[in-house]
C-alpha atoms as a PDB file:
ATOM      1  CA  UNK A   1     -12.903  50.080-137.580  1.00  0.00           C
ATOM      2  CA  UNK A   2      -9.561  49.770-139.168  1.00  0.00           C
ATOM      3  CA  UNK A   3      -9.414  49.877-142.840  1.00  0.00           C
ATOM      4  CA  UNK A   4      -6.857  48.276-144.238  1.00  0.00           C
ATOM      5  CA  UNK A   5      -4.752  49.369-147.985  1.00  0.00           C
ATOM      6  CA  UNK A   6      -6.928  46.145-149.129  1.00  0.00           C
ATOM      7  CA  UNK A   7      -9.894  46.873-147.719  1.00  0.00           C
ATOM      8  CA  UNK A   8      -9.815  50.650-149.740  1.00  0.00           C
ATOM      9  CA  UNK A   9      -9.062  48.692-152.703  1.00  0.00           C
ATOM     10  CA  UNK A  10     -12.224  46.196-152.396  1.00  0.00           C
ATOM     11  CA  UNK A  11     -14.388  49.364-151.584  1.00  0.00           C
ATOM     12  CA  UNK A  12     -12.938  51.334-154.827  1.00  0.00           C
ATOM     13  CA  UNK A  13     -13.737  48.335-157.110  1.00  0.00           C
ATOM     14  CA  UNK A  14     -17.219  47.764-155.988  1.00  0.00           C
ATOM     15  CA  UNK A  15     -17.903  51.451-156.397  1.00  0.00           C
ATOM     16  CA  UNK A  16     -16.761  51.729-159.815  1.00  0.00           C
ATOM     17  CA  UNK A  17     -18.401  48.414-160.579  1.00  0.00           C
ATOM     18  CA  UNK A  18     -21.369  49.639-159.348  1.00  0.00           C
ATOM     19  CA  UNK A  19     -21.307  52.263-161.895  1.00  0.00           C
ATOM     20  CA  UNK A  20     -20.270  50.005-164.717  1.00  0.00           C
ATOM     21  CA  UNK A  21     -16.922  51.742-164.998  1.00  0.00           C
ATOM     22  CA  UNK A  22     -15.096  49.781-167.688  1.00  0.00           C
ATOM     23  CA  UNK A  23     -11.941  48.273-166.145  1.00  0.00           C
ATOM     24  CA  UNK A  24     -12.508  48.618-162.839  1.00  0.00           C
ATOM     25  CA  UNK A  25     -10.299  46.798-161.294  1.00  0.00           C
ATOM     26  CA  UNK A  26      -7.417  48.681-162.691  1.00  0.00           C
ATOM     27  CA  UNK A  27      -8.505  51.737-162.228  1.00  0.00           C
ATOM     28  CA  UNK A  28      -8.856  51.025-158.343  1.00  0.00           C
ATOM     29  CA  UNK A  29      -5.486  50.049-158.398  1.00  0.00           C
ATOM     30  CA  UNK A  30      -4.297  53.343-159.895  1.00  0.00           C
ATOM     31  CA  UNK A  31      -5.993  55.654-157.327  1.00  0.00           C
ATOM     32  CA  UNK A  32      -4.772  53.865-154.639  1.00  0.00           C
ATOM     33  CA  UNK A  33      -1.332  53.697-156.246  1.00  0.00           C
ATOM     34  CA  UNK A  34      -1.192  57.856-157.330  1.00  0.00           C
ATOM     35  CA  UNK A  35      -2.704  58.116-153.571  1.00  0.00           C
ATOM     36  CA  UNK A  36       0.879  56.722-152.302  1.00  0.00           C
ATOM     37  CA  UNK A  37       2.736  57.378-154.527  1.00  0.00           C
ATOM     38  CA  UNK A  38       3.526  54.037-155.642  1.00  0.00           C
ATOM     39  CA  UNK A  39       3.707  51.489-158.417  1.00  0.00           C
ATOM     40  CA  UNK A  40       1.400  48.894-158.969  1.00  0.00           C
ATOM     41  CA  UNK A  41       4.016  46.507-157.729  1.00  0.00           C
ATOM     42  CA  UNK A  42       4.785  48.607-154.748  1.00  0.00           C
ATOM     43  CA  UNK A  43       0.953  48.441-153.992  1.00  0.00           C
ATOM     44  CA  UNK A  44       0.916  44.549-153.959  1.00  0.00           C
ATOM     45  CA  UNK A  45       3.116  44.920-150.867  1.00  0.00           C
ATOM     46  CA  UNK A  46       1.014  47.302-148.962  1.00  0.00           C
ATOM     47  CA  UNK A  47      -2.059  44.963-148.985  1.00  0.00           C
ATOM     48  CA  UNK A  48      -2.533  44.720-145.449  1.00  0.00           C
ATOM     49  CA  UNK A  49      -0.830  47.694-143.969  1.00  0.00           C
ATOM     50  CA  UNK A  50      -3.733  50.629-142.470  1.00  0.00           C
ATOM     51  CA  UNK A  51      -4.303  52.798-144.395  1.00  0.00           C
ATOM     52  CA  UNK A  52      -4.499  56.022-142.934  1.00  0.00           C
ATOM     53  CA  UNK A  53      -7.126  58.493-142.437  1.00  0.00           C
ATOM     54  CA  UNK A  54      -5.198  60.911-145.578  1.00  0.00           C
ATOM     55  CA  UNK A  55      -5.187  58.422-147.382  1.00  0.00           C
ATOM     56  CA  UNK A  56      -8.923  56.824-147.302  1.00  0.00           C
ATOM     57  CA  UNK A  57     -10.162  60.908-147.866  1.00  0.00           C
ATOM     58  CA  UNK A  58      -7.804  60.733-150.855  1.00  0.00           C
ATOM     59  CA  UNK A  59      -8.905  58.031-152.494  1.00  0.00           C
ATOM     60  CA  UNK A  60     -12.606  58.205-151.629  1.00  0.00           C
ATOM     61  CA  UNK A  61     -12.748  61.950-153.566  1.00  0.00           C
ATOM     62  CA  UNK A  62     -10.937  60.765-156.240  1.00  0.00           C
ATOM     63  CA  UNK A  63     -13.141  57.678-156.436  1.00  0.00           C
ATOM     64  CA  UNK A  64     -16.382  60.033-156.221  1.00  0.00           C
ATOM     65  CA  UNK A  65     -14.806  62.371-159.291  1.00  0.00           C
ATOM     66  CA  UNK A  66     -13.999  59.224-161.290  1.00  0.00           C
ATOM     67  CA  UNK A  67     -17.888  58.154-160.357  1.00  0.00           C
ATOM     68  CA  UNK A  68     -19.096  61.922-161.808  1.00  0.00           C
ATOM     69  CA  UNK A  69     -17.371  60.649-165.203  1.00  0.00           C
ATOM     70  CA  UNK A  70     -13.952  62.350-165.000  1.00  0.00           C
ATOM     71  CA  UNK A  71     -11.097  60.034-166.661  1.00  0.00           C
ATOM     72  CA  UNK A  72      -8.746  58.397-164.337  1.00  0.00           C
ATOM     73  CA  UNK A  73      -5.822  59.550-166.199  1.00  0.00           C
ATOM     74  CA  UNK A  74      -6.649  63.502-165.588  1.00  0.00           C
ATOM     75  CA  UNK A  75      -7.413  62.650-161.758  1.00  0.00           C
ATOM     76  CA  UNK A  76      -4.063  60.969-161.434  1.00  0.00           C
ATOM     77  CA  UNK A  77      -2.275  62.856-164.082  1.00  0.00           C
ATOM     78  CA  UNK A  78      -0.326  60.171-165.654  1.00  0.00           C
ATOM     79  CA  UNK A  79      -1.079  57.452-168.034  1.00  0.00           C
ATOM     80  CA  UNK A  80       0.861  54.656-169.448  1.00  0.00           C
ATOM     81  CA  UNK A  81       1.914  54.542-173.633  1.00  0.00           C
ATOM     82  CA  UNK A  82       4.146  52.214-175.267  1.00  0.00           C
ATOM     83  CA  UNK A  83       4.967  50.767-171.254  1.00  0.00           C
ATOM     84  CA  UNK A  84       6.382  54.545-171.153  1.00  0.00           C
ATOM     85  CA  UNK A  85       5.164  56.864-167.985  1.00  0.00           C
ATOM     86  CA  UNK A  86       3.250  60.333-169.701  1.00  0.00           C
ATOM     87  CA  UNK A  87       2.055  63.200-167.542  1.00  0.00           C
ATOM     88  CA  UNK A  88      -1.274  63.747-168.859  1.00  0.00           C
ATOM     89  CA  UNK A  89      -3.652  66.876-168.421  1.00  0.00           C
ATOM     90  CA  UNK A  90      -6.725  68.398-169.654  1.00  0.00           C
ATOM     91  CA  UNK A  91      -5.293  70.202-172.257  1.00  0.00           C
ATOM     92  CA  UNK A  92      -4.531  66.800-174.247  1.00  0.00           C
ATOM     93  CA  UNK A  93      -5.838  63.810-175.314  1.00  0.00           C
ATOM     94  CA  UNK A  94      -5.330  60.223-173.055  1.00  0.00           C
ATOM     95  CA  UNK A  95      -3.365  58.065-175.024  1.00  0.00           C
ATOM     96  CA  UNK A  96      -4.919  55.163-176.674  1.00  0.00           C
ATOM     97  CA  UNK A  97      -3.878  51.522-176.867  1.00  0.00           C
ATOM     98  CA  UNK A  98      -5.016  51.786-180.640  1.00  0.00           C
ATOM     99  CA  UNK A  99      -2.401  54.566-181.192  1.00  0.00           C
ATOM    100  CA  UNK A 100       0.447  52.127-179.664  1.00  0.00           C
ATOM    101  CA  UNK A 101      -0.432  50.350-183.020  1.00  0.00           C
ATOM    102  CA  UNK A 102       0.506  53.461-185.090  1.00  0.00           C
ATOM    103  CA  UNK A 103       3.776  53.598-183.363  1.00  0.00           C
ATOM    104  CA  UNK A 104       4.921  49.519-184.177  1.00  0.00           C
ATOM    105  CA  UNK A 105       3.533  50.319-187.779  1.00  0.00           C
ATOM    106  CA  UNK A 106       6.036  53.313-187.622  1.00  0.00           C
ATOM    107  CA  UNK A 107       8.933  51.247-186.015  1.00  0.00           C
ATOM    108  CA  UNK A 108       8.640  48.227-188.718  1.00  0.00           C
ATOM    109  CA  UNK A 109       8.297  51.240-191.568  1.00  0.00           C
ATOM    110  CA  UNK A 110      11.716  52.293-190.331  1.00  0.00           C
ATOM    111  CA  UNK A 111      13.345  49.486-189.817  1.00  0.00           C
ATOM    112  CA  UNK A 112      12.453  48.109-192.864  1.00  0.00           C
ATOM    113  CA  UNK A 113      14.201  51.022-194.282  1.00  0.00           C
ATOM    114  CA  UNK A 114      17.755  50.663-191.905  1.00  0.00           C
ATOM    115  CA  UNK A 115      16.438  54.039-190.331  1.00  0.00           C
ATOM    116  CA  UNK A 116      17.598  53.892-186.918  1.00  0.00           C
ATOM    117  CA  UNK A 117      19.279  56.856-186.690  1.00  0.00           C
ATOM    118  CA  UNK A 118      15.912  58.693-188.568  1.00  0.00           C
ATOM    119  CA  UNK A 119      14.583  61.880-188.275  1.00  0.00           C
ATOM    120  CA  UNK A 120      11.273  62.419-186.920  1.00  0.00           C
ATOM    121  CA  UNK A 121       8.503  65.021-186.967  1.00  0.00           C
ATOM    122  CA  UNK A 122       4.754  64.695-184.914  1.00  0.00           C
ATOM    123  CA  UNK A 123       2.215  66.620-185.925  1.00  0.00           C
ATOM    124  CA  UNK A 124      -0.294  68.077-183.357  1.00  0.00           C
ATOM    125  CA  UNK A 125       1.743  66.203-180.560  1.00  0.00           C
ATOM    126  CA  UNK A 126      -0.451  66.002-177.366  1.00  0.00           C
ATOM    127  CA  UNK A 127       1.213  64.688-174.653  1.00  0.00           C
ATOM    128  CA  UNK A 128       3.979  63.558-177.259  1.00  0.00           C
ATOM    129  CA  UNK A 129       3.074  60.044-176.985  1.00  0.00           C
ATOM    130  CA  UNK A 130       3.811  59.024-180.696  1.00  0.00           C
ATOM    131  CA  UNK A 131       7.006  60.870-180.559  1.00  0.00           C
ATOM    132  CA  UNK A 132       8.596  59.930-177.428  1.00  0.00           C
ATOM    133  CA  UNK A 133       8.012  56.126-177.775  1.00  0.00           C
ATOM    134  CA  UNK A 134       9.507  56.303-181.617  1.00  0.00           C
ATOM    135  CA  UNK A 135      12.017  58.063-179.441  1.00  0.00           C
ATOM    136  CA  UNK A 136      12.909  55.921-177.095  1.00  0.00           C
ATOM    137  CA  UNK A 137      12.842  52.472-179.362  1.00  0.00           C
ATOM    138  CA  UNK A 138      14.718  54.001-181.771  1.00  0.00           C
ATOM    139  CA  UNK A 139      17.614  55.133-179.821  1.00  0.00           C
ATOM    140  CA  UNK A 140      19.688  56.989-182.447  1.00  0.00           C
ATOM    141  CA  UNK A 141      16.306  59.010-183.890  1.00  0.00           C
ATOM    142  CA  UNK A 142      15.804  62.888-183.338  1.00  0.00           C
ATOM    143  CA  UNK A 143      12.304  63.807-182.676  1.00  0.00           C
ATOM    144  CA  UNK A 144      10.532  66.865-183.451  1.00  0.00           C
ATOM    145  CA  UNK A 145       7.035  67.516-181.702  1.00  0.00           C
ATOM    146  CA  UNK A 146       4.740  70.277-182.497  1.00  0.00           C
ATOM    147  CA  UNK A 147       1.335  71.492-181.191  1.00  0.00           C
ATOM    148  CA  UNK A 148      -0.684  74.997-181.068  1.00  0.00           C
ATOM    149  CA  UNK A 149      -1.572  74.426-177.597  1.00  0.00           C
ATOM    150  CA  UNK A 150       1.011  76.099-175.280  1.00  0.00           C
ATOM    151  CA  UNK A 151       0.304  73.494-172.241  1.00  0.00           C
ATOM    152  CA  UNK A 152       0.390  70.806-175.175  1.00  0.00           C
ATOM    153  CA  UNK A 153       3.798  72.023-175.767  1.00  0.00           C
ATOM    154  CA  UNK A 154       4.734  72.464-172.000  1.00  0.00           C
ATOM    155  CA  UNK A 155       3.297  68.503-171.252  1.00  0.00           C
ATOM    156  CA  UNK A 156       5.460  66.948-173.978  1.00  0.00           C
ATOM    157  CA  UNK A 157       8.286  69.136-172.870  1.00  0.00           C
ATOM    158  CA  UNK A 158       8.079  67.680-169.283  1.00  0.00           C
ATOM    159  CA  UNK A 159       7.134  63.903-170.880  1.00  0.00           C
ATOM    160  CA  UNK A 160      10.883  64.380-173.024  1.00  0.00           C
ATOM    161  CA  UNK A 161      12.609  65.298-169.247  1.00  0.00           C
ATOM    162  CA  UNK A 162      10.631  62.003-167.994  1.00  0.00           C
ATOM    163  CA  UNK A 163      11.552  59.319-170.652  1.00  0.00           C
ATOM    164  CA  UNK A 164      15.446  61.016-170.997  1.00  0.00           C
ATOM    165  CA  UNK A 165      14.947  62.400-174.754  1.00  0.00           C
ATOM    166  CA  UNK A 166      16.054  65.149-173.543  1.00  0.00           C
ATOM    167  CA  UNK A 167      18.870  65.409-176.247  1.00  0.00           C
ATOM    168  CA  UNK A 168      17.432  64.261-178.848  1.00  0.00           C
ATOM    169  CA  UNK A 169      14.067  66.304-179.016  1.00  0.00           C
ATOM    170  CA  UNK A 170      13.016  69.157-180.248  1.00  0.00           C
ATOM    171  CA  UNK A 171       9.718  70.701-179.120  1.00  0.00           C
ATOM    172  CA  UNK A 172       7.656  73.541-180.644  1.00  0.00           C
ATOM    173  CA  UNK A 173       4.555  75.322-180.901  1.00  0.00           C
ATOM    174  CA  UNK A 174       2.841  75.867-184.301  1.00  0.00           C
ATOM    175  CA  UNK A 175      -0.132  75.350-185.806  1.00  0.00           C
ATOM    176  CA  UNK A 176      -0.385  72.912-188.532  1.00  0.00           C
ATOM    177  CA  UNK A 177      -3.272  73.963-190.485  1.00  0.00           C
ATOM    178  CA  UNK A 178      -0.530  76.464-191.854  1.00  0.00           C
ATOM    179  CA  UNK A 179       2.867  75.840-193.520  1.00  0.00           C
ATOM    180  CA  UNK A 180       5.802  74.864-191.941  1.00  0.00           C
ATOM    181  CA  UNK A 181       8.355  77.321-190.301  1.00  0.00           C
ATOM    182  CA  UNK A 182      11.459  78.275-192.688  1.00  0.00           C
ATOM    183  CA  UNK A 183      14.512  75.790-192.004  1.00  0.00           C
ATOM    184  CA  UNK A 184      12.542  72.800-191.055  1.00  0.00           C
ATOM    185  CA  UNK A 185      15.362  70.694-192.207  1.00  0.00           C
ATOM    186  CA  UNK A 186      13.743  67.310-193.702  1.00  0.00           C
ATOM    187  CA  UNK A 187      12.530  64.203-192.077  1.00  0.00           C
ATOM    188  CA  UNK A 188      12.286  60.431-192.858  1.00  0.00           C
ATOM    189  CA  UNK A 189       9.283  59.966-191.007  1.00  0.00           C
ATOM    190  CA  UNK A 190       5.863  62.513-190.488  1.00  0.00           C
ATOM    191  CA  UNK A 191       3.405  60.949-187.840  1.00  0.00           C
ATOM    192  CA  UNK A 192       0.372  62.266-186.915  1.00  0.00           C
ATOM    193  CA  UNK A 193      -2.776  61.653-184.909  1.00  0.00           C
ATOM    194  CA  UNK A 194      -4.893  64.454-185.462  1.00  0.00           C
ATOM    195  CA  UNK A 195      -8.037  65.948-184.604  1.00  0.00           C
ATOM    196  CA  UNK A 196     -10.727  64.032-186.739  1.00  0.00           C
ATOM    197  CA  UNK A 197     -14.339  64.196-185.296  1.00  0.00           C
ATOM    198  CA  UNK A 198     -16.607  65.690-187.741  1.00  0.00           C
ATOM    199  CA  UNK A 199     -17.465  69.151-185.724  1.00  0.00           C
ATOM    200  CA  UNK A 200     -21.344  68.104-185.236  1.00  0.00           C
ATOM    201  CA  UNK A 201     -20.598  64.543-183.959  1.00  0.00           C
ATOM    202  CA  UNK A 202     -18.617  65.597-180.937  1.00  0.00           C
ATOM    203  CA  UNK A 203     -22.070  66.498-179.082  1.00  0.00           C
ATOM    204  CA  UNK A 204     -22.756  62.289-179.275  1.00  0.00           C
ATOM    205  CA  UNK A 205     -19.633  61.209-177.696  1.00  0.00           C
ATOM    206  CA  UNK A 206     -19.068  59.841-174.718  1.00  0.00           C
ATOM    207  CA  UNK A 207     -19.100  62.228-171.778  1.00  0.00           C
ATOM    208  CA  UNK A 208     -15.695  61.001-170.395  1.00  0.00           C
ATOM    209  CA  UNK A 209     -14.624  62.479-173.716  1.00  0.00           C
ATOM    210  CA  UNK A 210     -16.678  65.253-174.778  1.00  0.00           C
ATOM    211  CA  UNK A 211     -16.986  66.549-171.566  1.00  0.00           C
ATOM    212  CA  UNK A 212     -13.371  66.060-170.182  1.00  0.00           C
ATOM    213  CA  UNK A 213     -10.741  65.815-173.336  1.00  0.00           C
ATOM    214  CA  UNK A 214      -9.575  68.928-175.697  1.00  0.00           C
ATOM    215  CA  UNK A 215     -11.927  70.615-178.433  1.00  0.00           C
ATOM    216  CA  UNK A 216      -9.202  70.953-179.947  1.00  0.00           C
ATOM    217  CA  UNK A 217      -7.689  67.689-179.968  1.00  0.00           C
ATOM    218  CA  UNK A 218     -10.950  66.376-181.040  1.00  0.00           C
ATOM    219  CA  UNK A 219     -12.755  69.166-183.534  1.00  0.00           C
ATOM    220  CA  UNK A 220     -11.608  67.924-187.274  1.00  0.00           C
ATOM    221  CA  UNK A 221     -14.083  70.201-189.089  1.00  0.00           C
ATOM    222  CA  UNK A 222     -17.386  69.843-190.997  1.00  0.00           C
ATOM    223  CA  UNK A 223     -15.972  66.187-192.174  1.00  0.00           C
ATOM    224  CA  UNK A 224     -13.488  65.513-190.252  1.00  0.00           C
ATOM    225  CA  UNK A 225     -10.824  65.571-192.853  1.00  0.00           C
ATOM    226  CA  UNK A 226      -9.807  69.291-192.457  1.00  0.00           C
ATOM    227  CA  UNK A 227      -6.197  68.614-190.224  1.00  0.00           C
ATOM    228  CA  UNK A 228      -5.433  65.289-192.988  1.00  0.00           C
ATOM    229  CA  UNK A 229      -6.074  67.823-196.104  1.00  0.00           C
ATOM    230  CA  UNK A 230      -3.695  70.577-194.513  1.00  0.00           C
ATOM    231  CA  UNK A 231      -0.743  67.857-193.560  1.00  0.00           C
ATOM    232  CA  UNK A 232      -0.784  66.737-196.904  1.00  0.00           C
ATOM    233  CA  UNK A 233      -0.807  69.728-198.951  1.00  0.00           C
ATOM    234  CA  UNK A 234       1.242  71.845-197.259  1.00  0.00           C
ATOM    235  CA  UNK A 235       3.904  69.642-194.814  1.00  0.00           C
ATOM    236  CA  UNK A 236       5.357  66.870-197.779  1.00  0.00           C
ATOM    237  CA  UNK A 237       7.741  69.605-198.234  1.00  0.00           C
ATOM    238  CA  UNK A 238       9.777  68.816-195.134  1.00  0.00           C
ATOM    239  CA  UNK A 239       9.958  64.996-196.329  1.00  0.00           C
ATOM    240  CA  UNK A 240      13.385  63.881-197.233  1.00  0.00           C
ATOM    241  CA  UNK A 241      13.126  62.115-200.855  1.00  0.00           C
ATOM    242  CA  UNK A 242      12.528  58.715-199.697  1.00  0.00           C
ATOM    243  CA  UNK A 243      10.544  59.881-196.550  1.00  0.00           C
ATOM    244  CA  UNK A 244       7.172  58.553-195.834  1.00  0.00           C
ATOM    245  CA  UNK A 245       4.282  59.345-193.790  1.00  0.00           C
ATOM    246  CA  UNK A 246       1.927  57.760-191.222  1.00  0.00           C
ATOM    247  CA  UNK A 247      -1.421  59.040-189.699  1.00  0.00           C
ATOM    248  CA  UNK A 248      -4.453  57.696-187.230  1.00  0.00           C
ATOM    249  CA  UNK A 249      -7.745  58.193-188.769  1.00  0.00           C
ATOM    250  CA  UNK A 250     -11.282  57.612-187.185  1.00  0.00           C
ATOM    251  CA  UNK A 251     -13.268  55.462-188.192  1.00  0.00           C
ATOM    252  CA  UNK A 252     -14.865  54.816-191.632  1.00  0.00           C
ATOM    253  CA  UNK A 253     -12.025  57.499-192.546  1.00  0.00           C
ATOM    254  CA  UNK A 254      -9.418  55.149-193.980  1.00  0.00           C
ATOM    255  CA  UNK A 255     -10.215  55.503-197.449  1.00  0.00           C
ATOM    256  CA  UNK A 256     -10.893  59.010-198.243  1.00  0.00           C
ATOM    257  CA  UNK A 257      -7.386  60.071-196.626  1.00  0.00           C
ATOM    258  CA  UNK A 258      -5.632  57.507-199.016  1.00  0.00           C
ATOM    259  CA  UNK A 259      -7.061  59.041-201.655  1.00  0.00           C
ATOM    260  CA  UNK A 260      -5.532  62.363-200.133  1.00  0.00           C
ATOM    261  CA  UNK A 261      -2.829  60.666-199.987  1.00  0.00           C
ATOM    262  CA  UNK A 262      -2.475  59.373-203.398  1.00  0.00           C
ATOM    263  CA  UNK A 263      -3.574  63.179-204.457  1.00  0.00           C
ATOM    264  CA  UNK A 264      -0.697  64.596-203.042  1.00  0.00           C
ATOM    265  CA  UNK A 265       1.544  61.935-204.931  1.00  0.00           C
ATOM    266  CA  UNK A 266       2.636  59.767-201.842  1.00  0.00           C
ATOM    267  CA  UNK A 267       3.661  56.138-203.290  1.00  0.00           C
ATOM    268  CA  UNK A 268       2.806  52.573-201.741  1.00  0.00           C
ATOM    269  CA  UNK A 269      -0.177  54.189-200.165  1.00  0.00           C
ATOM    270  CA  UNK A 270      -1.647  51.782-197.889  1.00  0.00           C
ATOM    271  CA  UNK A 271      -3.661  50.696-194.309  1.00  0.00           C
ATOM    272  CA  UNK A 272      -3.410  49.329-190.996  1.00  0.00           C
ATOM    273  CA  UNK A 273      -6.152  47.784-188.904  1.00  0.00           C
ATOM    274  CA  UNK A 274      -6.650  48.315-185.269  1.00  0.00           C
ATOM    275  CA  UNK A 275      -6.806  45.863-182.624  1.00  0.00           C
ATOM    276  CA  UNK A 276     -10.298  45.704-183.527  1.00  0.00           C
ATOM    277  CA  UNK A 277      -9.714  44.846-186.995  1.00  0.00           C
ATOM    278  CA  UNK A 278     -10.694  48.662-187.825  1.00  0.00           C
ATOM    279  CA  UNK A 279      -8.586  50.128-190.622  1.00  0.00           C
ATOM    280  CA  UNK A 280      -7.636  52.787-188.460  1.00  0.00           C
ATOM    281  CA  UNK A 281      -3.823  53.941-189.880  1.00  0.00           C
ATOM    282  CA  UNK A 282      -2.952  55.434-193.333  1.00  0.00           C
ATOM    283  CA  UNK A 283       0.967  55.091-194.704  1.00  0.00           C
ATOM    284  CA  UNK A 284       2.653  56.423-197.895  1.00  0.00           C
ATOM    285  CA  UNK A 285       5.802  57.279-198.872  1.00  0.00           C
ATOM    286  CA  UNK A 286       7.401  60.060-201.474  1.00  0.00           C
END
């Protein structure tokens, strides 16, 4: 029986349907697009060409993975930030739609200030989501990214050659649970989503998380605070004098790093809800 590009596409859904896979519908889309090598546009086209025996095998293991709980975004290897492509592995975290949030509370924090042209610094990196999109909507900004993971480092090297930052970024590995490297230089801006899952509750996460994404990425410490305590007491010093600083927090975790905040004698310490309505992101400034 001939199976059309459309047909593969009504068989993918009502898989992951089947298995209550959140967002099915796009997901289908995106392993029949990374199976040609298309856009989601491009796909639209295709609707009732054959698709080919290759093709069908392709898209019926990746469906089965994504059906054993693997995220879509590792069986593809990309994922979408910011409307910005990012090659995505196991070694970091997917980017979140809440996180896009951090970055427009960044962009209005520096444009409030006329910092177009600002300097930049990410903290425990990833993928260098944050970064890169600061990056590319503020045209005249330099970014520095750093991570301890070595493939962390290598991904957000290869997401700066995708988005063109080329130029203007600076990428390095280092652990920041530890005090910055001599000749820094100082920055306008520090961002940073860091690891923040108390160390016992990552054995109640999901399993498309706990299972699939980073220890590392995840692991915060006993309380979770451990990466926001280290940032704070030992990183300010690469803050220009008017610099300020921005973080993600989990959950019910808004308030105690403000006080951290205010500790460490950051001014106009304040938060920002989620699209939830979650006060998810922390800001201060020297």
């Amino acid at each position: 029986m001939v199976c059309t590009v459309n047909d593969l596409y009504l068989e993918t859904r009502r898989a992951l349907r089947g298995a209550q896979v959140e967002g099915a519908e796009l997901e289908a889309k995106l392993l029949l697009c990374h199976a040609f090598g298309c856009s989601k546009e491009e796909l639209l086209s295709k609707m009732q060409m054959y698709a080919g025996e290759s093709v069908q095998k392709s898209v019926r293991s990746m469906t089965e993975r994504r059906l054993q709980g693997e995220p879509v975004a590792y069986i593809t290897g990309m994922w979408e930030f910011c409307g910005l492509p990012f090659e995505v592995s196991p070694a970091v975290l997917i980017p979140r739609n809440d996180t896009e949030v951090l970055v427009e509370e960044a962009l209005k924090l520096l444009r409030a200030k006329r910092k177009a042209d600002a300097r930049i610094l990410d903290l425990g990196c990833g993928s260098g989501c944050i970064g890169i999109a600061l990056g590319h909507y503020l045209p005249g900004s330099r970014i520095t990214s750093v991570d301890i993971s070595p493939e962390a480092v290598e991904t957000t090297k290869n997401n700066v050659r995708r988005n063109g930052l080329t130029r203007r970024s600076a990428v390095l590995e280092g652990n920041i649970l530890e005090p910055p490297p001599m000749r820094m230089g100082e920055y306008d801006l520090l961002v940073s989503n860091p690891p923040y899952i108390a160390s016992a509750e990552i054995e109640t996460l999901d399993s498309s998380v706990k299972d699939y994404e980073p220890r590392l990425a995840l692991d915060g410490g006993d309380d979770g605070l451990k990466f926001y305590e280290a940032i704070l007491s030992r990183w300010l010093s690469v803050l220009s004098d008017s610099g300020s600083v921005i973080m993600e927090t989990g959950e019910g975790q808004a308030e105690a790093v403000m006080n951290l905040m205010r500790q460490a004698g950051l001014k106009d310490v304040r938060s920002a809800q989620d699209n939830y309505g979650t006060e998810r992101f922390v800001l201060g400034s020297k």
